[in-house]
PDB file of N, CA and C in Angstrom:
ATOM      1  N   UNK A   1       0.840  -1.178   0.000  1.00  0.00           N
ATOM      2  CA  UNK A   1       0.000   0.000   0.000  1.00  0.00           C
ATOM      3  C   UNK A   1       0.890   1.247   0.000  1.00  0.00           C
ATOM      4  N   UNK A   2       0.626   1.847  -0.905  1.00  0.00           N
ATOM      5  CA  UNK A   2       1.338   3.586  -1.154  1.00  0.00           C
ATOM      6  C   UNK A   2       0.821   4.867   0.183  1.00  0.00           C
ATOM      7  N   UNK A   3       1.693   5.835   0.253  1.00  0.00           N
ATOM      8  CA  UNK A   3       1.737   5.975   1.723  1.00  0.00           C
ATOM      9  C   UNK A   3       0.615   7.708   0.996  1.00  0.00           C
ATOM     10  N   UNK A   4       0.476   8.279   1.531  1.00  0.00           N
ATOM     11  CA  UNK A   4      -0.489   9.558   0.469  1.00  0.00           C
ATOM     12  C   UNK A   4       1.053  10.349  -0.143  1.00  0.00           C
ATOM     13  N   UNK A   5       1.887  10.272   0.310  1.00  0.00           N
ATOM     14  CA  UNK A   5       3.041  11.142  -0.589  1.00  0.00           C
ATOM     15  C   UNK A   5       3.357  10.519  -1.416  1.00  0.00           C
ATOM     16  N   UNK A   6       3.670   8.928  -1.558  1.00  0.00           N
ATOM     17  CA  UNK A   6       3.645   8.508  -3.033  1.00  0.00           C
ATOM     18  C   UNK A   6       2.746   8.502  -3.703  1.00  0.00           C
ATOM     19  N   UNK A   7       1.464   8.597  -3.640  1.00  0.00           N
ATOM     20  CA  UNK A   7       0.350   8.877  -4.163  1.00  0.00           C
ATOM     21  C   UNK A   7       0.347  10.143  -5.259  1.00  0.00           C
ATOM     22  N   UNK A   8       0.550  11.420  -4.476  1.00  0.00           N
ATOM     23  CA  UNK A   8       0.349  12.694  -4.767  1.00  0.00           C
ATOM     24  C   UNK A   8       2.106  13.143  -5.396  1.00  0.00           C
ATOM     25  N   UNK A   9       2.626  12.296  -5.107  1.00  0.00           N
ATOM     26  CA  UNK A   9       4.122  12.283  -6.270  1.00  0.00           C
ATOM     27  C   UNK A   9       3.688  12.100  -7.618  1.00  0.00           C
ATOM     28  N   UNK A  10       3.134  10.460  -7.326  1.00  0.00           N
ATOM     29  CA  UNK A  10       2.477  10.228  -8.606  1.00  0.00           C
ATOM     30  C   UNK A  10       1.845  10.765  -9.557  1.00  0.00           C
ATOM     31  N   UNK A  11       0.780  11.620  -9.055  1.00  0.00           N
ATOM     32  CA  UNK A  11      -0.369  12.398  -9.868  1.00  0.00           C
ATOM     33  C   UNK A  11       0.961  13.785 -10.316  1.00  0.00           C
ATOM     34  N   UNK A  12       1.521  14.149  -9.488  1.00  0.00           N
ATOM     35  CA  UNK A  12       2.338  15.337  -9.944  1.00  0.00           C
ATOM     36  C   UNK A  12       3.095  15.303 -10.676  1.00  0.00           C
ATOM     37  N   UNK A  13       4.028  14.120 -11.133  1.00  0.00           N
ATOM     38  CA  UNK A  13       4.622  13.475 -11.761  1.00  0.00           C
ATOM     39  C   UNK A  13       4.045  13.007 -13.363  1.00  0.00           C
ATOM     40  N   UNK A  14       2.468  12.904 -13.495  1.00  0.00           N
ATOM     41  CA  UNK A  14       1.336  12.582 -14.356  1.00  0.00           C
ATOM     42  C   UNK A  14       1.281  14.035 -15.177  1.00  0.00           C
ATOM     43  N   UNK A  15       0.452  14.924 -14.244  1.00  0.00           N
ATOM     44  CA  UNK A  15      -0.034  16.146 -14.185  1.00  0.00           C
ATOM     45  C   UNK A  15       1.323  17.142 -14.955  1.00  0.00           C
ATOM     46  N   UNK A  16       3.042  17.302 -14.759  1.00  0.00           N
ATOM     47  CA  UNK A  16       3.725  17.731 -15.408  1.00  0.00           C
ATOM     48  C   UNK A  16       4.956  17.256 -15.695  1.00  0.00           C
ATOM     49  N   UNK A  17       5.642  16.157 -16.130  1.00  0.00           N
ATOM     50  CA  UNK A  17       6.316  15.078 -15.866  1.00  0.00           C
ATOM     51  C   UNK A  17       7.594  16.051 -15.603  1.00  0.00           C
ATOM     52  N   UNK A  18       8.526  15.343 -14.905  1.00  0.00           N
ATOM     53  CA  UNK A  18      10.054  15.757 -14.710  1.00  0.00           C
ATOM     54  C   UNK A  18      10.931  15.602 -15.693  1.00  0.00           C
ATOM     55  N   UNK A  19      11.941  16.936 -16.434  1.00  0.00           N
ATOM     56  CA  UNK A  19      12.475  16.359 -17.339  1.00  0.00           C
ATOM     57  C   UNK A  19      14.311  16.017 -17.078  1.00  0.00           C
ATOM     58  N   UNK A  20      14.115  15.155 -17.995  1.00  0.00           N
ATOM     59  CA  UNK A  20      15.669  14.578 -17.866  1.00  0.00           C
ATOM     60  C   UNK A  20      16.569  15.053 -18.599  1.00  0.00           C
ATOM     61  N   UNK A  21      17.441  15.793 -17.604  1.00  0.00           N
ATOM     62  CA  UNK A  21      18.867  16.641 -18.240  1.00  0.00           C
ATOM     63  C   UNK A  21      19.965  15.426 -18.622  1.00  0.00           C
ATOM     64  N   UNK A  22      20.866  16.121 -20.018  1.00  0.00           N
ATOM     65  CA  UNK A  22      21.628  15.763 -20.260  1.00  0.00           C
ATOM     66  C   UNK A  22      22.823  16.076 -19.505  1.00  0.00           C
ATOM     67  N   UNK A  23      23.901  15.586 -19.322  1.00  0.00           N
ATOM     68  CA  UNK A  23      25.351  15.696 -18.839  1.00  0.00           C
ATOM     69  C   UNK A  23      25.369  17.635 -19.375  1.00  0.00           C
ATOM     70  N   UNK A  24      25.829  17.617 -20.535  1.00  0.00           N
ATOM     71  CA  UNK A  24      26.314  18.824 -21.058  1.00  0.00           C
ATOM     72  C   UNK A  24      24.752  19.651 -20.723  1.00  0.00           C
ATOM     73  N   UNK A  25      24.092  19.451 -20.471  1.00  0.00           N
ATOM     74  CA  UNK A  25      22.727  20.712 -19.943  1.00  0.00           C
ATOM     75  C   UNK A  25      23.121  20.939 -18.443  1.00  0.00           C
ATOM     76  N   UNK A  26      23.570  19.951 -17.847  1.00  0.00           N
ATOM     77  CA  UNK A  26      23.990  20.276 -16.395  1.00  0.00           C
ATOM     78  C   UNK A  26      24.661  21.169 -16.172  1.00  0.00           C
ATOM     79  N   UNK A  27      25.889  20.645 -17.280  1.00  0.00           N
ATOM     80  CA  UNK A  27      26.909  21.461 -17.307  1.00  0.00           C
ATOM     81  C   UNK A  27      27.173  22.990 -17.357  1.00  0.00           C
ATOM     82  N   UNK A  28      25.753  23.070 -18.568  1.00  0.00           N
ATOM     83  CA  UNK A  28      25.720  24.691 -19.199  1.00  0.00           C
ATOM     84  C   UNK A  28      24.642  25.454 -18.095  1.00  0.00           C
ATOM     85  N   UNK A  29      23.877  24.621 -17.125  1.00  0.00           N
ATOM     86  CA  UNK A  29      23.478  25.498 -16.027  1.00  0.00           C
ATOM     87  C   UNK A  29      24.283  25.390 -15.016  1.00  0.00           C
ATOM     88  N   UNK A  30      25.160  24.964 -14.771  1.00  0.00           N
ATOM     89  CA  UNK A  30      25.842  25.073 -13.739  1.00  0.00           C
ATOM     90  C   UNK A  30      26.980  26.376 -13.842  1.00  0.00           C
ATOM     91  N   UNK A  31      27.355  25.709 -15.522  1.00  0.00           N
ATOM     92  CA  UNK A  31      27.735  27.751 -16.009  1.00  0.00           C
ATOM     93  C   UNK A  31      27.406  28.431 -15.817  1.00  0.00           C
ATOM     94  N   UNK A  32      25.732  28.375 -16.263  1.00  0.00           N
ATOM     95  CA  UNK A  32      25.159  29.535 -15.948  1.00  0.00           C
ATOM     96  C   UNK A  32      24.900  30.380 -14.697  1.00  0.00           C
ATOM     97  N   UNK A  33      24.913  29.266 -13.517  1.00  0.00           N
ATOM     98  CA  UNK A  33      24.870  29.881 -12.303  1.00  0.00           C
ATOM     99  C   UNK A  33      26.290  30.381 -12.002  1.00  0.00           C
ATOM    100  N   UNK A  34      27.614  30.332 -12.081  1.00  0.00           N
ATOM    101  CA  UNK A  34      28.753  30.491 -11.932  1.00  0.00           C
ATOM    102  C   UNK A  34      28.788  32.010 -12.745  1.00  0.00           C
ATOM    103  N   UNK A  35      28.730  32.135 -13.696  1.00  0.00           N
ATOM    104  CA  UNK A  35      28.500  33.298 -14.567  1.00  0.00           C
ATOM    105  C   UNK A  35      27.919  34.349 -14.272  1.00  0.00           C
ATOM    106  N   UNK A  36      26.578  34.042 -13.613  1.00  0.00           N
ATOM    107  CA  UNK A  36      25.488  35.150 -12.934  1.00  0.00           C
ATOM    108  C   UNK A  36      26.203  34.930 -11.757  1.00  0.00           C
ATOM    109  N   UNK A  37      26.596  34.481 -10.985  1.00  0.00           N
ATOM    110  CA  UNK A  37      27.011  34.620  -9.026  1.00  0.00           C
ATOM    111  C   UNK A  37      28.212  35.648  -9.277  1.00  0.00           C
ATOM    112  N   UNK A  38      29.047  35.288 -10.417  1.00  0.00           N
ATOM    113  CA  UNK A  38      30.278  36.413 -10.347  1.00  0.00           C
ATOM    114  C   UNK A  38      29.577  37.661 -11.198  1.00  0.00           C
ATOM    115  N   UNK A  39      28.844  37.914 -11.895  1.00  0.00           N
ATOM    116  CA  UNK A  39      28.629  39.051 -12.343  1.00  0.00           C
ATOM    117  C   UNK A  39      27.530  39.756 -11.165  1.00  0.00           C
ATOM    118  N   UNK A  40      27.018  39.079 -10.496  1.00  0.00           N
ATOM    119  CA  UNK A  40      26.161  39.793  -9.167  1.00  0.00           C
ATOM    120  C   UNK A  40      27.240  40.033  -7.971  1.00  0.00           C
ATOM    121  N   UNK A  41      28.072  39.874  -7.740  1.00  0.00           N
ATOM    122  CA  UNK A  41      29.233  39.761  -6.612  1.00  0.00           C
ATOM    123  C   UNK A  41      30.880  41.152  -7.520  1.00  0.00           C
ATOM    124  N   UNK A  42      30.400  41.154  -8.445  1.00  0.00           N
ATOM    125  CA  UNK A  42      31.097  42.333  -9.417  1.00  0.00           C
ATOM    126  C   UNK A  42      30.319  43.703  -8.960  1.00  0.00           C
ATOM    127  N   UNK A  43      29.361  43.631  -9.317  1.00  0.00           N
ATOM    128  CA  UNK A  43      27.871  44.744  -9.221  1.00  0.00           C
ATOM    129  C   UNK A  43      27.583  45.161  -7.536  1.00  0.00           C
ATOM    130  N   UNK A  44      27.897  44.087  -6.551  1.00  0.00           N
ATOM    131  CA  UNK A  44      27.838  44.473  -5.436  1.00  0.00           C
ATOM    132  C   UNK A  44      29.325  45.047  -4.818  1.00  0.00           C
ATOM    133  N   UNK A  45      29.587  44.508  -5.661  1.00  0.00           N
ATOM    134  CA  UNK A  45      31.548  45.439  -4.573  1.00  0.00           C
ATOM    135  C   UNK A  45      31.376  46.584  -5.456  1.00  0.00           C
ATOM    136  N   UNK A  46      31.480  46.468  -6.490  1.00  0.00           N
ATOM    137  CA  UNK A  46      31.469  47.914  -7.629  1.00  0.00           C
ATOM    138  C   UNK A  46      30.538  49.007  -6.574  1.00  0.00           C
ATOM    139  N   UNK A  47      29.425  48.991  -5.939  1.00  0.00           N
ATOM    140  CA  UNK A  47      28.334  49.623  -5.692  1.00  0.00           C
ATOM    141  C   UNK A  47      27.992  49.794  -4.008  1.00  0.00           C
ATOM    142  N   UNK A  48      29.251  48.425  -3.519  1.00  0.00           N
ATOM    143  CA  UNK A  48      28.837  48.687  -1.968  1.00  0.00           C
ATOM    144  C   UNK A  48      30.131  49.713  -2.020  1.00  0.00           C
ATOM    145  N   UNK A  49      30.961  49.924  -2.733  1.00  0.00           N
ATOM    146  CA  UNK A  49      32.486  50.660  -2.510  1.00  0.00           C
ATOM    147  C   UNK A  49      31.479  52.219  -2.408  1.00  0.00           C
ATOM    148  N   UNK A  50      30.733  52.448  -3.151  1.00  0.00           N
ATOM    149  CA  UNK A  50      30.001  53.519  -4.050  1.00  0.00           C
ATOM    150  C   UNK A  50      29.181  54.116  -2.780  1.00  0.00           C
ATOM    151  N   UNK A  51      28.434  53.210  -2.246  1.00  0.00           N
ATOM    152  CA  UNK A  51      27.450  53.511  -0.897  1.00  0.00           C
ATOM    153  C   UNK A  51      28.217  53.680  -0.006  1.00  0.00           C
ATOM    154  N   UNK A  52      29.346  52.912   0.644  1.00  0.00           N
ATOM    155  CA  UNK A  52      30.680  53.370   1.509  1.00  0.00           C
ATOM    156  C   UNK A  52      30.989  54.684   1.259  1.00  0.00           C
ATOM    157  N   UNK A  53      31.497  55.159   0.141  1.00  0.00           N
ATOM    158  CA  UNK A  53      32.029  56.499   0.037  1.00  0.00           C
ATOM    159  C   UNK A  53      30.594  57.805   0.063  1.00  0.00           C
ATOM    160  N   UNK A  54      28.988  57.402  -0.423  1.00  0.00           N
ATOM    161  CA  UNK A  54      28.318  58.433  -0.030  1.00  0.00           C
ATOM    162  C   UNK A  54      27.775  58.296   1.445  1.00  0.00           C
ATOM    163  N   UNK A  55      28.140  57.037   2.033  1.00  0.00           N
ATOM    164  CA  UNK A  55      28.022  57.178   3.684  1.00  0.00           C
ATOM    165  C   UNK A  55      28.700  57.904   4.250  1.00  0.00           C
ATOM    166  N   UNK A  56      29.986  57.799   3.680  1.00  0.00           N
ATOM    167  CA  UNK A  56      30.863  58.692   4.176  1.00  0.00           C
ATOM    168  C   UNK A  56      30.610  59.926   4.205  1.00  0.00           C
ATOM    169  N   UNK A  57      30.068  60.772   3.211  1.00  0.00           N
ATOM    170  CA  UNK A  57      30.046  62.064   2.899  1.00  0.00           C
ATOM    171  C   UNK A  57      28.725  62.677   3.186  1.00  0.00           C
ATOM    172  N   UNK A  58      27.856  61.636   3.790  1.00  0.00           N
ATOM    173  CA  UNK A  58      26.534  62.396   4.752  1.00  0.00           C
ATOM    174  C   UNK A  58      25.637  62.558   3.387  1.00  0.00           C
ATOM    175  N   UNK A  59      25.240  61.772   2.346  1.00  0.00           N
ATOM    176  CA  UNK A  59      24.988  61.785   1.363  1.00  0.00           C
ATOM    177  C   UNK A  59      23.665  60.896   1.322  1.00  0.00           C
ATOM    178  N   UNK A  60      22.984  60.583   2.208  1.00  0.00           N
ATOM    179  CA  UNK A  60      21.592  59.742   2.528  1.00  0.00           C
ATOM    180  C   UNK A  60      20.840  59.462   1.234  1.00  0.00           C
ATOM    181  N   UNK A  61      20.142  60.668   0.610  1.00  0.00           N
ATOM    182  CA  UNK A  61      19.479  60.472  -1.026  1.00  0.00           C
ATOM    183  C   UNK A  61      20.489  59.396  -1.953  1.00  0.00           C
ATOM    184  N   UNK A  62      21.620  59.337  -1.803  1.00  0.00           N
ATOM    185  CA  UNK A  62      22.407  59.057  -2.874  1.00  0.00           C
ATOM    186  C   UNK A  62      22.549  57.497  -2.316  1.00  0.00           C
ATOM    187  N   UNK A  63      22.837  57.266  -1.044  1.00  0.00           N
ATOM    188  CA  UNK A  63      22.733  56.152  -0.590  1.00  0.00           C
ATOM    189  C   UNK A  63      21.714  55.184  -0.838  1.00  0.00           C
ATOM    190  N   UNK A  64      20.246  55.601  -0.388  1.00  0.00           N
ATOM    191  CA  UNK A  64      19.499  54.887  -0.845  1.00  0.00           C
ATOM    192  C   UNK A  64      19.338  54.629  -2.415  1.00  0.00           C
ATOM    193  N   UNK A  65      19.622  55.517  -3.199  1.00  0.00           N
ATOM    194  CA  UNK A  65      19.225  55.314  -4.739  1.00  0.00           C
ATOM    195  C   UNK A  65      20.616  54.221  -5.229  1.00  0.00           C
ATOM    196  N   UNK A  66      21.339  54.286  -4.623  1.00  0.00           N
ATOM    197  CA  UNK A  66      22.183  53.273  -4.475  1.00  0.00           C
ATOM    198  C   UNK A  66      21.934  52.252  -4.518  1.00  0.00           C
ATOM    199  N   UNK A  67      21.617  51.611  -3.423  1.00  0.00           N
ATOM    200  CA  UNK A  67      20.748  50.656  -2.899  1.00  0.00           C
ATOM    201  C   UNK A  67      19.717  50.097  -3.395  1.00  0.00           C
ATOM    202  N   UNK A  68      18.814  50.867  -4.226  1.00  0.00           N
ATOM    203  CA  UNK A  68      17.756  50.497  -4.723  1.00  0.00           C
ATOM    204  C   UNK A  68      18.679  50.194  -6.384  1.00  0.00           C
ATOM    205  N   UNK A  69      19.570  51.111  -6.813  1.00  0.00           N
ATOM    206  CA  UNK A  69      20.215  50.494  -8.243  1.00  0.00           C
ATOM    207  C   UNK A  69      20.672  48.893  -8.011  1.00  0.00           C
ATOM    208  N   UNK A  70      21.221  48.706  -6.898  1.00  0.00           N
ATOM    209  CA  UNK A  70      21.945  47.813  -6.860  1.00  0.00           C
ATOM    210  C   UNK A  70      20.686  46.729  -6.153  1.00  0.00           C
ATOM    211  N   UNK A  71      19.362  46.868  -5.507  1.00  0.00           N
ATOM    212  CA  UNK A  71      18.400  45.542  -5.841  1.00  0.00           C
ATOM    213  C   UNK A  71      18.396  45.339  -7.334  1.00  0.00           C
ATOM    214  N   UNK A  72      17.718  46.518  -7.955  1.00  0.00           N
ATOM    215  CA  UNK A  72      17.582  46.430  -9.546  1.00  0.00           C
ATOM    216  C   UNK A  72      18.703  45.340 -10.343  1.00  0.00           C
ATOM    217  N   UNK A  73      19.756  45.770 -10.085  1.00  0.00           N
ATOM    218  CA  UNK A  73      20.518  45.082 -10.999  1.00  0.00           C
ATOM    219  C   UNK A  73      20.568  43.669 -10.683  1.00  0.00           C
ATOM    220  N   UNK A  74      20.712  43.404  -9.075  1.00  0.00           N
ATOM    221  CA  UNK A  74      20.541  41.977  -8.773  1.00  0.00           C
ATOM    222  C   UNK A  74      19.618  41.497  -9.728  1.00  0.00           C
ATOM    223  N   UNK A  75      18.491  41.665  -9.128  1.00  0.00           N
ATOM    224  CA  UNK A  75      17.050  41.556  -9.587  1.00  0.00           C
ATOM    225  C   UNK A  75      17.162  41.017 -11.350  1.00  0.00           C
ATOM    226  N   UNK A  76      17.541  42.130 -11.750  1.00  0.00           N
ATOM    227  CA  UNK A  76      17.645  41.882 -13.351  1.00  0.00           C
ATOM    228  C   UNK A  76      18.417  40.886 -13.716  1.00  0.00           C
ATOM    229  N   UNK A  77      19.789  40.347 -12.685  1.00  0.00           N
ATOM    230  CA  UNK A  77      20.837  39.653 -12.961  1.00  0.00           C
ATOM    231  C   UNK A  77      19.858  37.878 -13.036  1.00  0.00           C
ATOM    232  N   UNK A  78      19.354  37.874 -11.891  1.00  0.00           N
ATOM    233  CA  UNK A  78      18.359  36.888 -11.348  1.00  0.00           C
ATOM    234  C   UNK A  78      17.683  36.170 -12.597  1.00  0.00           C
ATOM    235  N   UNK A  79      16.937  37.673 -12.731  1.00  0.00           N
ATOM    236  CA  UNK A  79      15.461  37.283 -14.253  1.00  0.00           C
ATOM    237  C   UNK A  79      16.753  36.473 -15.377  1.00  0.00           C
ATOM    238  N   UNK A  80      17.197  37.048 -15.995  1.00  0.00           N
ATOM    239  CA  UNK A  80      18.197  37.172 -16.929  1.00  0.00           C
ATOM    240  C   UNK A  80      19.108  35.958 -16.645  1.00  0.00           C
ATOM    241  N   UNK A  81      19.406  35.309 -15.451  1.00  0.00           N
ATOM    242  CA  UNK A  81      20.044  34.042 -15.493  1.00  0.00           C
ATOM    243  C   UNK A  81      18.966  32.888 -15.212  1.00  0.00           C
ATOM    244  N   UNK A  82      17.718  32.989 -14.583  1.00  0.00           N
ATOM    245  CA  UNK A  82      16.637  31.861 -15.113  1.00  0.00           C
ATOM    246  C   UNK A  82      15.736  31.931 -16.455  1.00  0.00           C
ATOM    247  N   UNK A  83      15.691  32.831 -16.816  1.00  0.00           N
ATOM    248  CA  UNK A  83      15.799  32.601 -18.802  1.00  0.00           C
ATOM    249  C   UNK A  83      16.293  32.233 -19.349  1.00  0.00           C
ATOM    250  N   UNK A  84      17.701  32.495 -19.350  1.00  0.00           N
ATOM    251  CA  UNK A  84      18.920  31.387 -20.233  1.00  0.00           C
ATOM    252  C   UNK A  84      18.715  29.893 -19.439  1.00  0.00           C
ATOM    253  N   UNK A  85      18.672  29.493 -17.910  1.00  0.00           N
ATOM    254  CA  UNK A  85      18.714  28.477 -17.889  1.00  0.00           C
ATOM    255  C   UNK A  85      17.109  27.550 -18.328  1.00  0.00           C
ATOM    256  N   UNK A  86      16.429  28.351 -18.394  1.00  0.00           N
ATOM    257  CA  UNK A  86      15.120  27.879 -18.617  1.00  0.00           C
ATOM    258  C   UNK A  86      14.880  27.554 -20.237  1.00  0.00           C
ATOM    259  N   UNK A  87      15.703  28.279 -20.634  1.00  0.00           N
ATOM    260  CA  UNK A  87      16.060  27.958 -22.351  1.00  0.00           C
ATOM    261  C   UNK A  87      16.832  26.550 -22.428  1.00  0.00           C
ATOM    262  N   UNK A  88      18.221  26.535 -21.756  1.00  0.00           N
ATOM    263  CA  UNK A  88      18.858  25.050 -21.445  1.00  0.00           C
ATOM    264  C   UNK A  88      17.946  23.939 -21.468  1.00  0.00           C
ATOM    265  N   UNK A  89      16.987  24.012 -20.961  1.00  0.00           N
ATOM    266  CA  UNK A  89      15.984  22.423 -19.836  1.00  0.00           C
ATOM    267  C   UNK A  89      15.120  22.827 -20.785  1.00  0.00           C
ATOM    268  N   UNK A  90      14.244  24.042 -21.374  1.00  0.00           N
ATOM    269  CA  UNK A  90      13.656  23.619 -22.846  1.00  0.00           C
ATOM    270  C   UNK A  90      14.036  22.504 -23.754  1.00  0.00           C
ATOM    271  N   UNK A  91      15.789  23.012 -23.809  1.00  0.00           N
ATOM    272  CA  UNK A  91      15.949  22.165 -25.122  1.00  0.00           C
ATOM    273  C   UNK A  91      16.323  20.716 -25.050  1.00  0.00           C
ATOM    274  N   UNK A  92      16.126  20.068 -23.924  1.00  0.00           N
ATOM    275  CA  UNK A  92      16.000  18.720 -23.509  1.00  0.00           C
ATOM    276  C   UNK A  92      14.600  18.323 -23.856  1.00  0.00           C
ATOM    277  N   UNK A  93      13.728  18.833 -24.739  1.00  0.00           N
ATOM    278  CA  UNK A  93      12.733  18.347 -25.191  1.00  0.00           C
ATOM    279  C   UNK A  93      12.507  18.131 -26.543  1.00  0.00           C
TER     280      UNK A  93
END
């Protein structure tokens, strides 16, 4: 007898099946995450150096717009690296 989580695996499993990556698709998202982590970790030193120096200078407006550039760009970095990988695991179909 199946326990209700293998059950409801099952149907979910039915409902949108799991797809199976190739070696080299692994590969090219695992790039892809390596690629986006250093270009988001570029964007944050570039920008925390930037907010350091208008902390320094009693510069509050400039700080926050700072801050908010630098969610943005995360943000965008984010969108922009699960599209390409979402393109990858497309083309395993």
């Amino acid at each position: 007898m199946k326990s209700a989580y293998e059950l409801a695996m099952e149907r979910l499993e039915k409902q949108s099946p799991s797809l199976k990556l190739t070696e080299d698709q692994r590969s090219q998202l695992a790039e892809l995450d390596s690629l986006y982590k250093s270009k988001m970790a570029e964007k944050q030193l570039l920008l925390a150096e930037e907010i350091r120096r208008e902390q320094a200078a009693g510069k509050l407006s400039e700080v926050e717009k700072l801050q908010q550039q630098l969610a943005s760009e995360l943000r965008r970095l984010t969108e922009e690296c699960e599209s390409k990988k979402e393109n990858v695991r497309r083309s395993a179909t």
